[in-house]
C-alpha atoms as a PDB file:
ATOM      1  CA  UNK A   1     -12.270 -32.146 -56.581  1.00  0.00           C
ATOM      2  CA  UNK A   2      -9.848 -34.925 -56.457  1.00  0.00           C
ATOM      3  CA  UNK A   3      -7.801 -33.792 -59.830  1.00  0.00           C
ATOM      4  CA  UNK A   4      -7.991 -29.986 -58.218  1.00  0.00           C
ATOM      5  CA  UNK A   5      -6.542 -31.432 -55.489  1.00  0.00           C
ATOM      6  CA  UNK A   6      -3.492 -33.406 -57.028  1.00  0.00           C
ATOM      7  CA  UNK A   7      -2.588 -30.461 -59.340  1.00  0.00           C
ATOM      8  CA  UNK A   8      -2.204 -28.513 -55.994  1.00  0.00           C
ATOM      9  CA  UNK A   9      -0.383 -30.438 -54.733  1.00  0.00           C
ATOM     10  CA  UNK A  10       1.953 -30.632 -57.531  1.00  0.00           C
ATOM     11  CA  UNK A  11       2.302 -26.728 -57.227  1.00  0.00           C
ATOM     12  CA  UNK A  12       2.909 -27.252 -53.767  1.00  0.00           C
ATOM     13  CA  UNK A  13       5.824 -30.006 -54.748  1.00  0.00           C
ATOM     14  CA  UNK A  14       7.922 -27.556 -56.477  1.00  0.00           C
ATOM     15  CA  UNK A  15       7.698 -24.654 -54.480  1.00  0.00           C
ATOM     16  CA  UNK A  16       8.499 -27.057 -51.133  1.00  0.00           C
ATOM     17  CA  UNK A  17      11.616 -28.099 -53.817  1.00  0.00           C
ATOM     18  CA  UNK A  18      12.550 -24.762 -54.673  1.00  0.00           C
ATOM     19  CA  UNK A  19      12.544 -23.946 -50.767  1.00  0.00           C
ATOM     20  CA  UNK A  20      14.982 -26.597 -49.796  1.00  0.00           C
ATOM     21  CA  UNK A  21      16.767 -24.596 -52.239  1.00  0.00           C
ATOM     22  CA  UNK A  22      16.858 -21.357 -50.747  1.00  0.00           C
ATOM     23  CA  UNK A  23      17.907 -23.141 -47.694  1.00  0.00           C
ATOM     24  CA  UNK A  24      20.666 -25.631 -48.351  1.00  0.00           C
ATOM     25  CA  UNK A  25      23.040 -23.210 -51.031  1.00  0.00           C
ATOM     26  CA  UNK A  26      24.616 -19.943 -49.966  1.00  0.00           C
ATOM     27  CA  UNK A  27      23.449 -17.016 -50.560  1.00  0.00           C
ATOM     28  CA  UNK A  28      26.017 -15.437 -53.686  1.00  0.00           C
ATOM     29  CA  UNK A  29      26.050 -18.556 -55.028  1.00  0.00           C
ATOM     30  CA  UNK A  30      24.188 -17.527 -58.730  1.00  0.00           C
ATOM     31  CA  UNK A  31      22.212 -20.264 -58.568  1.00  0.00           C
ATOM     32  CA  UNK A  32      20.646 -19.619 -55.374  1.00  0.00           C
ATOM     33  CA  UNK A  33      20.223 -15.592 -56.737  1.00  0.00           C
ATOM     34  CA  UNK A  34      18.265 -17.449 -59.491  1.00  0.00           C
ATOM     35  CA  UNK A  35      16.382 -19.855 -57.266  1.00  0.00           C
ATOM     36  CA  UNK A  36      14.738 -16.936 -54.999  1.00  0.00           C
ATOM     37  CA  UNK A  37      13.862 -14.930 -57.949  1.00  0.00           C
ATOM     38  CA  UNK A  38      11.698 -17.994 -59.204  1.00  0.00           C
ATOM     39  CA  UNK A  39      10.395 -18.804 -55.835  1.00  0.00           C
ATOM     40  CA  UNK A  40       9.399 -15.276 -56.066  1.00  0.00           C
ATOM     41  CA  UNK A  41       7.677 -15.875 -58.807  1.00  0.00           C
ATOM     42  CA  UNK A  42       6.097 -19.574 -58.589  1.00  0.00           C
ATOM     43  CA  UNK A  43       4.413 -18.120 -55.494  1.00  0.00           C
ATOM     44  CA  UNK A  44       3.646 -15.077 -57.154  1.00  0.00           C
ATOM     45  CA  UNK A  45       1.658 -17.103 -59.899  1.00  0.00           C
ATOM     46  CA  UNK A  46       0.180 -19.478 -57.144  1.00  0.00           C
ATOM     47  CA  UNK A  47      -1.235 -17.081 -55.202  1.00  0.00           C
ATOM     48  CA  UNK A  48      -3.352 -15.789 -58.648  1.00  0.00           C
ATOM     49  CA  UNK A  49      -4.336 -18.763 -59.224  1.00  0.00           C
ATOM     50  CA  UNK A  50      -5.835 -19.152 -55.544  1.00  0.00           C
ATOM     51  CA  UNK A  51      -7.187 -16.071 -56.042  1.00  0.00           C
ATOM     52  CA  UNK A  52      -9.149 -17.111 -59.306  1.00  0.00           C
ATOM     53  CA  UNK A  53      -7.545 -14.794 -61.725  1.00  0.00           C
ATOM     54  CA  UNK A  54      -6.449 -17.521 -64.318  1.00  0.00           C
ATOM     55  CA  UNK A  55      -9.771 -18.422 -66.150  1.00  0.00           C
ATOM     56  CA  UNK A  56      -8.297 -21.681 -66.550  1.00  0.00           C
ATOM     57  CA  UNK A  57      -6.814 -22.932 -63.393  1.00  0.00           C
ATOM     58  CA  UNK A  58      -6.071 -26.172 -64.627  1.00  0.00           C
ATOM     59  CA  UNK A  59      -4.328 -25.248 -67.935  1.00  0.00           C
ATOM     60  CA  UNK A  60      -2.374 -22.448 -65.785  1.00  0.00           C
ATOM     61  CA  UNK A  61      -0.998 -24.998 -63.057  1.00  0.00           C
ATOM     62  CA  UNK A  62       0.094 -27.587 -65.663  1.00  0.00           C
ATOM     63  CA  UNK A  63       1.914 -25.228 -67.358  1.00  0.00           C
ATOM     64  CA  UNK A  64       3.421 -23.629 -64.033  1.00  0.00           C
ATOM     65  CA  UNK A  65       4.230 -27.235 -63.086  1.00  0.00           C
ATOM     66  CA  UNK A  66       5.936 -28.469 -66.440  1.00  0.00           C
ATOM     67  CA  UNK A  67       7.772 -25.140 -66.128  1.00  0.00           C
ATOM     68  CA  UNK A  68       8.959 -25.465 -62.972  1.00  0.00           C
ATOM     69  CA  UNK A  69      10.304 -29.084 -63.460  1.00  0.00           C
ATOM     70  CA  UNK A  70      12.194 -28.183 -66.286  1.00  0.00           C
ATOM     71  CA  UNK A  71      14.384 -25.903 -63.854  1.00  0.00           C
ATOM     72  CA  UNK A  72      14.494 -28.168 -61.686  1.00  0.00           C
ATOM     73  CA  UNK A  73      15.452 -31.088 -63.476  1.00  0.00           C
ATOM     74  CA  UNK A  74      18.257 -29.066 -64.843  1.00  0.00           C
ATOM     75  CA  UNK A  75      19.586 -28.456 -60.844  1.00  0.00           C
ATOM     76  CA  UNK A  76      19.188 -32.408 -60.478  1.00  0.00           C
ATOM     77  CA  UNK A  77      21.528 -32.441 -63.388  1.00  0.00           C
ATOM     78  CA  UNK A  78      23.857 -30.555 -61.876  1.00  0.00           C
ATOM     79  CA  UNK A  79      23.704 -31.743 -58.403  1.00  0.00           C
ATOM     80  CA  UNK A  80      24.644 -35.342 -60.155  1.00  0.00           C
ATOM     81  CA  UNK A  81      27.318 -34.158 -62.226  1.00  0.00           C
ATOM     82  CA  UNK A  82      25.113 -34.724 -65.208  1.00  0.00           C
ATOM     83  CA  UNK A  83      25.615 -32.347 -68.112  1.00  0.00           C
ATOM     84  CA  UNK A  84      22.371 -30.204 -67.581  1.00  0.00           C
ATOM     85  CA  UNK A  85      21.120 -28.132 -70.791  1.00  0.00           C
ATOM     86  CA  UNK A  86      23.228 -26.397 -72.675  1.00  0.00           C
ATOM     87  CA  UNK A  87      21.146 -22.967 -72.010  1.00  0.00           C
ATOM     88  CA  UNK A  88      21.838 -23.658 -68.068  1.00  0.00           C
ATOM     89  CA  UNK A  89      25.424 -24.865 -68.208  1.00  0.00           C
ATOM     90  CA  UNK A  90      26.637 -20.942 -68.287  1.00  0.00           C
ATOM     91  CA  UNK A  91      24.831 -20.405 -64.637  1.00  0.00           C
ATOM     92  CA  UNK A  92      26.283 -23.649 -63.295  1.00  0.00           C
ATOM     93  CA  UNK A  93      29.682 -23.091 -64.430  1.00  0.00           C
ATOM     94  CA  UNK A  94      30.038 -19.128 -62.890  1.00  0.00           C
ATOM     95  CA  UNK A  95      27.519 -19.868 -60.140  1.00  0.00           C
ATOM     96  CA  UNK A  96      30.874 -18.705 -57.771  1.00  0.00           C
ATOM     97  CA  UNK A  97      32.862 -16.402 -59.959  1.00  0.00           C
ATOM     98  CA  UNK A  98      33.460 -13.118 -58.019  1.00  0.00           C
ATOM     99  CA  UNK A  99      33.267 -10.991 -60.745  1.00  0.00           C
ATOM    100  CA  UNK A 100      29.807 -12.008 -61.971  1.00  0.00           C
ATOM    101  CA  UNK A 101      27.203  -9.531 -60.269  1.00  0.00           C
ATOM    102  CA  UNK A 102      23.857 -10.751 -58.784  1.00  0.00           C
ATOM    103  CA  UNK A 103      21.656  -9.165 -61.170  1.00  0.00           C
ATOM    104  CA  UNK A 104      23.641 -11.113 -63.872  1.00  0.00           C
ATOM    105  CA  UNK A 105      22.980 -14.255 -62.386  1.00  0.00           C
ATOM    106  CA  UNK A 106      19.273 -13.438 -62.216  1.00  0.00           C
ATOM    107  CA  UNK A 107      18.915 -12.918 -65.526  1.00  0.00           C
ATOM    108  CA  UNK A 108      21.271 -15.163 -66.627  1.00  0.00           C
ATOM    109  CA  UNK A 109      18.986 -17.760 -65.085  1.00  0.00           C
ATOM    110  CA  UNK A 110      15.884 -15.937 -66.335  1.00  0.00           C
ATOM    111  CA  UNK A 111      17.207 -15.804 -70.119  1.00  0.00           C
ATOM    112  CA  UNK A 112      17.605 -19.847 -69.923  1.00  0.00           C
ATOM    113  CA  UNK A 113      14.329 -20.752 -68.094  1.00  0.00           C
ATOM    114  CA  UNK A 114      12.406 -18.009 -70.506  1.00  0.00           C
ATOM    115  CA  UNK A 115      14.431 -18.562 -73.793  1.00  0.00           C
ATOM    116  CA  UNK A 116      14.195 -21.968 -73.801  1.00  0.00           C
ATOM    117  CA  UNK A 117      12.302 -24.236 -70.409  1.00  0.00           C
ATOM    118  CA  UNK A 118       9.668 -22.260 -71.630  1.00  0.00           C
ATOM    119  CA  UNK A 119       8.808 -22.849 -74.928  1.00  0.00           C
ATOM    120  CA  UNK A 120       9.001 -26.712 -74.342  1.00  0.00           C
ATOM    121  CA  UNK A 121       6.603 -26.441 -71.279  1.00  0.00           C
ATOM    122  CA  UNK A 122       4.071 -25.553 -72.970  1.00  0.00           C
ATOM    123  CA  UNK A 123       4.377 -28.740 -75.592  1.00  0.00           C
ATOM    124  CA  UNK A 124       4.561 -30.412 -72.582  1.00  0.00           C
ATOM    125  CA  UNK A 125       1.534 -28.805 -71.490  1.00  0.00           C
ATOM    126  CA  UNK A 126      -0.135 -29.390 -74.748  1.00  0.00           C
ATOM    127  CA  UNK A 127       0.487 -32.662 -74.527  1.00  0.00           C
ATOM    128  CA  UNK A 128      -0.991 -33.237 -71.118  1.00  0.00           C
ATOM    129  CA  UNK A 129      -3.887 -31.447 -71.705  1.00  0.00           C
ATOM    130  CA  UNK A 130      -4.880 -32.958 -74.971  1.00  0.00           C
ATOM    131  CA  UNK A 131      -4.554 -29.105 -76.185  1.00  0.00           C
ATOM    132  CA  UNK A 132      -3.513 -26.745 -78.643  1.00  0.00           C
ATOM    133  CA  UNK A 133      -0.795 -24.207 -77.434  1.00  0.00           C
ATOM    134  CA  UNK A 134      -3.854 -21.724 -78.892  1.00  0.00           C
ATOM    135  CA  UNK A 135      -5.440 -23.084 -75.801  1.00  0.00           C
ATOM    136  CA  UNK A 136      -2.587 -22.006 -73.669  1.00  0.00           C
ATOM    137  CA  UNK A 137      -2.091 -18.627 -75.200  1.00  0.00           C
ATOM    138  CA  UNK A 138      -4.011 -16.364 -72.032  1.00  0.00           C
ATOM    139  CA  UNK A 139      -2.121 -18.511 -69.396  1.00  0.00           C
ATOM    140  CA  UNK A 140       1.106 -17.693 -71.065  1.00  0.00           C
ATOM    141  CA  UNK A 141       0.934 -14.656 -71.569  1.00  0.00           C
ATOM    142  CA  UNK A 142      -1.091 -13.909 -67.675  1.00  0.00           C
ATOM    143  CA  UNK A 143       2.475 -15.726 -66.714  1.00  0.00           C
ATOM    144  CA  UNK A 144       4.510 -13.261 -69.060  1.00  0.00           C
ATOM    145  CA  UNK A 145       3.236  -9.987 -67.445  1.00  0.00           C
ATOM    146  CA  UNK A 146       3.584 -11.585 -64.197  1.00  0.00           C
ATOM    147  CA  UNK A 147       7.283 -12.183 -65.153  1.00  0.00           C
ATOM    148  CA  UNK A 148       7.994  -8.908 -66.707  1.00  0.00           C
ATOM    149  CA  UNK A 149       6.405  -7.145 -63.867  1.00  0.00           C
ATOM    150  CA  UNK A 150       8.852  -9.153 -61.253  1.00  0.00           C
ATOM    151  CA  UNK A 151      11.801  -8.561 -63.479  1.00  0.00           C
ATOM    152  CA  UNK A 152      11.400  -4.863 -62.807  1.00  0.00           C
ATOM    153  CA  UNK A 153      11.826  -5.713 -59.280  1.00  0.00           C
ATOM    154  CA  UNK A 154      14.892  -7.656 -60.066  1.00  0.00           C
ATOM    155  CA  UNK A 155      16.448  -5.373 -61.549  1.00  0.00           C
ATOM    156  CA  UNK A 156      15.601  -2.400 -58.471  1.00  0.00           C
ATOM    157  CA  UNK A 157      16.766  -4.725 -55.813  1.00  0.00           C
ATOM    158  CA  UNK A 158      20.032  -5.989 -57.571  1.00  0.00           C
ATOM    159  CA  UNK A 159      20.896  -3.300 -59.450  1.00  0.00           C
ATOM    160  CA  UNK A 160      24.178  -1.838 -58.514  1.00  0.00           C
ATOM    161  CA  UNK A 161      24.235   1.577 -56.580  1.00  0.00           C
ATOM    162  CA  UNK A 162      23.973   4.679 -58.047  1.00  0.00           C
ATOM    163  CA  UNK A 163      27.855   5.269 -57.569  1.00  0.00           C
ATOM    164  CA  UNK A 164      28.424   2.141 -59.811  1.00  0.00           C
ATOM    165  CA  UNK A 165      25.637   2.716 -61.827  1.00  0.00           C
ATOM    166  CA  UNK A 166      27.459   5.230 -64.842  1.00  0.00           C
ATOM    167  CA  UNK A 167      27.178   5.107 -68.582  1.00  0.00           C
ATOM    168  CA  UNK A 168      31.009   3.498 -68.774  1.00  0.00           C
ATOM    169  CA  UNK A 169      29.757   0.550 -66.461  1.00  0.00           C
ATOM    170  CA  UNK A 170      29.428  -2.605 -68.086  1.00  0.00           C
ATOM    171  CA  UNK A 171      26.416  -3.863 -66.945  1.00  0.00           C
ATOM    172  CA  UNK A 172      24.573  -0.737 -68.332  1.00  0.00           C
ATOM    173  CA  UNK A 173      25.360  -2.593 -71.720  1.00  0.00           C
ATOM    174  CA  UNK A 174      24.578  -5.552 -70.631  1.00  0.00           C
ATOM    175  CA  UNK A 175      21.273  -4.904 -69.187  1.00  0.00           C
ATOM    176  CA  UNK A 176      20.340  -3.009 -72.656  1.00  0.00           C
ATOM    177  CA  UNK A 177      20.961  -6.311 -74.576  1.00  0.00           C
ATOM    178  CA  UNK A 178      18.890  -8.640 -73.095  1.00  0.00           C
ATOM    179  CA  UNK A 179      14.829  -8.271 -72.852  1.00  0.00           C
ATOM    180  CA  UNK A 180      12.395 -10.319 -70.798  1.00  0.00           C
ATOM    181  CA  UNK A 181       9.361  -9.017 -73.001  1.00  0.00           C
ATOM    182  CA  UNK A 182      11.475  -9.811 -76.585  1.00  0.00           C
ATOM    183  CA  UNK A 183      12.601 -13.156 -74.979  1.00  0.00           C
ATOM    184  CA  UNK A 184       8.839 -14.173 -74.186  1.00  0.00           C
ATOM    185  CA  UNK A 185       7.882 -13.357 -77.500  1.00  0.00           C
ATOM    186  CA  UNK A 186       9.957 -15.295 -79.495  1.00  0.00           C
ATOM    187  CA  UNK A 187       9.499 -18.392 -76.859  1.00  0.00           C
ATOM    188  CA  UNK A 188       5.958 -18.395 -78.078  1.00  0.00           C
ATOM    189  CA  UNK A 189       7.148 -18.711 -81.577  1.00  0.00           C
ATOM    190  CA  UNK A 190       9.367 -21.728 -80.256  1.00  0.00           C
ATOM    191  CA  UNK A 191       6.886 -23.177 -78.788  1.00  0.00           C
ATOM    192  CA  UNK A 192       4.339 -23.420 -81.818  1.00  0.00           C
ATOM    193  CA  UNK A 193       6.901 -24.027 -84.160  1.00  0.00           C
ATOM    194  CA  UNK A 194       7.806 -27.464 -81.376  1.00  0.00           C
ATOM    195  CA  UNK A 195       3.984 -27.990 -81.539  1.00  0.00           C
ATOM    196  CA  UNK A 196       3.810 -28.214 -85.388  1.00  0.00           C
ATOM    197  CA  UNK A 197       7.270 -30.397 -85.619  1.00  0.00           C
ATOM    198  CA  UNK A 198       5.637 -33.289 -83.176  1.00  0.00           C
ATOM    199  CA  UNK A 199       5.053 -34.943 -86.272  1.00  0.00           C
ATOM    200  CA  UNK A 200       8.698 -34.878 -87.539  1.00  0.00           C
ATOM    201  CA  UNK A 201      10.954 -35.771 -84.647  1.00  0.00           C
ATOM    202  CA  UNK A 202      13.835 -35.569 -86.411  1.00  0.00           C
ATOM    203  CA  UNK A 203      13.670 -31.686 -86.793  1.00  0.00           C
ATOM    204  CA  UNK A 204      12.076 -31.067 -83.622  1.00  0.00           C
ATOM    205  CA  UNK A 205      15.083 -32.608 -81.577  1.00  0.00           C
ATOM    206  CA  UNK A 206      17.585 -30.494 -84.207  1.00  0.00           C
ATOM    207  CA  UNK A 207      15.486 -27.329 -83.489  1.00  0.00           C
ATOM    208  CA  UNK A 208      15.410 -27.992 -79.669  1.00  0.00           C
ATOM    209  CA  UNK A 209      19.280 -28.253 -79.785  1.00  0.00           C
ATOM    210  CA  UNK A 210      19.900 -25.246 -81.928  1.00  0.00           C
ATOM    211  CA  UNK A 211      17.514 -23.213 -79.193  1.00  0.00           C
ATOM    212  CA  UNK A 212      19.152 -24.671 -76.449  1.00  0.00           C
ATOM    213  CA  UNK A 213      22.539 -23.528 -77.877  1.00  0.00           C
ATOM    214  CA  UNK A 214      21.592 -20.003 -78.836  1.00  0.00           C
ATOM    215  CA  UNK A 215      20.048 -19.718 -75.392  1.00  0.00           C
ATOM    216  CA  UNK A 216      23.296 -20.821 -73.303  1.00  0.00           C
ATOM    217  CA  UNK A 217      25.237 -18.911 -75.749  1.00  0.00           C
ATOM    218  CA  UNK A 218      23.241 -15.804 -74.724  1.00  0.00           C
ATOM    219  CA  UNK A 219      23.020 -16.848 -71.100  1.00  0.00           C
ATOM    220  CA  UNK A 220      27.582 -16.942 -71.410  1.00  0.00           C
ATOM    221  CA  UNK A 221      27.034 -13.327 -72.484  1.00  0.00           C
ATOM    222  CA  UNK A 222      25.268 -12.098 -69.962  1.00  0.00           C
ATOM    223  CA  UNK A 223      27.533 -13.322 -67.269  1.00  0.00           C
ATOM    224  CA  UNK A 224      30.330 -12.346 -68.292  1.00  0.00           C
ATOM    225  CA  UNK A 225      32.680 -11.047 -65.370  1.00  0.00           C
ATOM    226  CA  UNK A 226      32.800  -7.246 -64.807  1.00  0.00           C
ATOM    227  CA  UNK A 227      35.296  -5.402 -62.322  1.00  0.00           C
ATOM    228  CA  UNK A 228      33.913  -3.963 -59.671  1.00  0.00           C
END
């Protein structure tokens, strides 16, 4: 009862964090667009797991926590004038450029906590579990359809009008190059490929780099500025 207890709590922690959030930074800022997407969704995934629909509870808030605390370690950065991630540094840097839509921001911040928070959460969860990511593999991917499901929200509630939505618009091309459900599929692979480096730390820093670039390099895609 006790360890239920404390991983509760932790839950609680970063969804009292990611409040404070919502509160404190204005509301175009891109980071805060980001921010109440995830609260969305950390509350989204808490509420399942009140409701009993992660077979694992246990395994499913450790990974929720380590997940969480990867995004928000990366504000802390920020908020410090520490050089966060290279995958977040995109969001931080446009967070107030006019030209940079909402929805962009969302999945700006999305493609950075997905693409690459993600994959080392779970070796993070792995590791506090005593696990296999195997082990994790239902919890990931109950989090995944949670995700995917939410993004379709996203996308209806900060998508441009119809009047701006037209084939010439920008953003239609933007939103075609950038999938949620391909993103969370190839984190997996990052994440078990992380798992099987632990023994070589060498590579798995270089390979945690090299996704951390191609991540932030993505992320700089996806906001780039459009005219209204």
């Amino acid at each position: 009862m006790a360890q239920c207890e404390q991983f509760t709590t932790a839950v609680d922690a970063v969804i009292s964090r990611m409040r404070s959030l919502a509160a404190m930074l204005p509301e175009r800022d891109g980071v805060a667009v980001f921010n109440r997407v995830y609260l969305a969704v950390t509350e989204e995934v808490d509420r399942h797991i009140d409701g009993g629909r992660f077979p694992d509870a246990r395994a499913a808030i450790t990974l929720d926590v380590r997940f969480a605390e990867r995004y928000l370690a990366a504000v802390e950065s920020a908020e410090d004038e520490r050089r966060p991630p290279a995958c977040w540094r995109p969001l931080f840097q446009m967070r107030h450029h006019p030209g940079v839509r909402p929805l962009q921001f969302a999945l700006a911040g999305i493609n950075a906590h997905i693409g690459h928070d993600l994959a080392l959460a779970v070796v993070d969860a792995c590791r506090s579990l005593g696990c296999e990511p195997v082990e994790l593999e239902d919890e990931f991917d109950r989090v995944g359809d949670l995700l995917v499901s939410l993004e379709e929200r996203i996308r209806e509630d900060l998508m441009p009008g119809p009047d701006l939505l037209q084939i010439a618009d920008p953003i239609t091309h933007l939103l075609g190059s950038w999938s949620l459900e391909r993103a969370r599929d190839a984190t997996w692979s990052s994440a078990r490929a992380l798992w099987a480096l632990r023994g070589y730390p060498e590579l798995a820093v270089e390979f945690t780099e090299r996704l951390d670039a191609a991540v932030g390099f993505a992320g700089r895609m996806l906001l780039t500025p459009l005219a209204d």
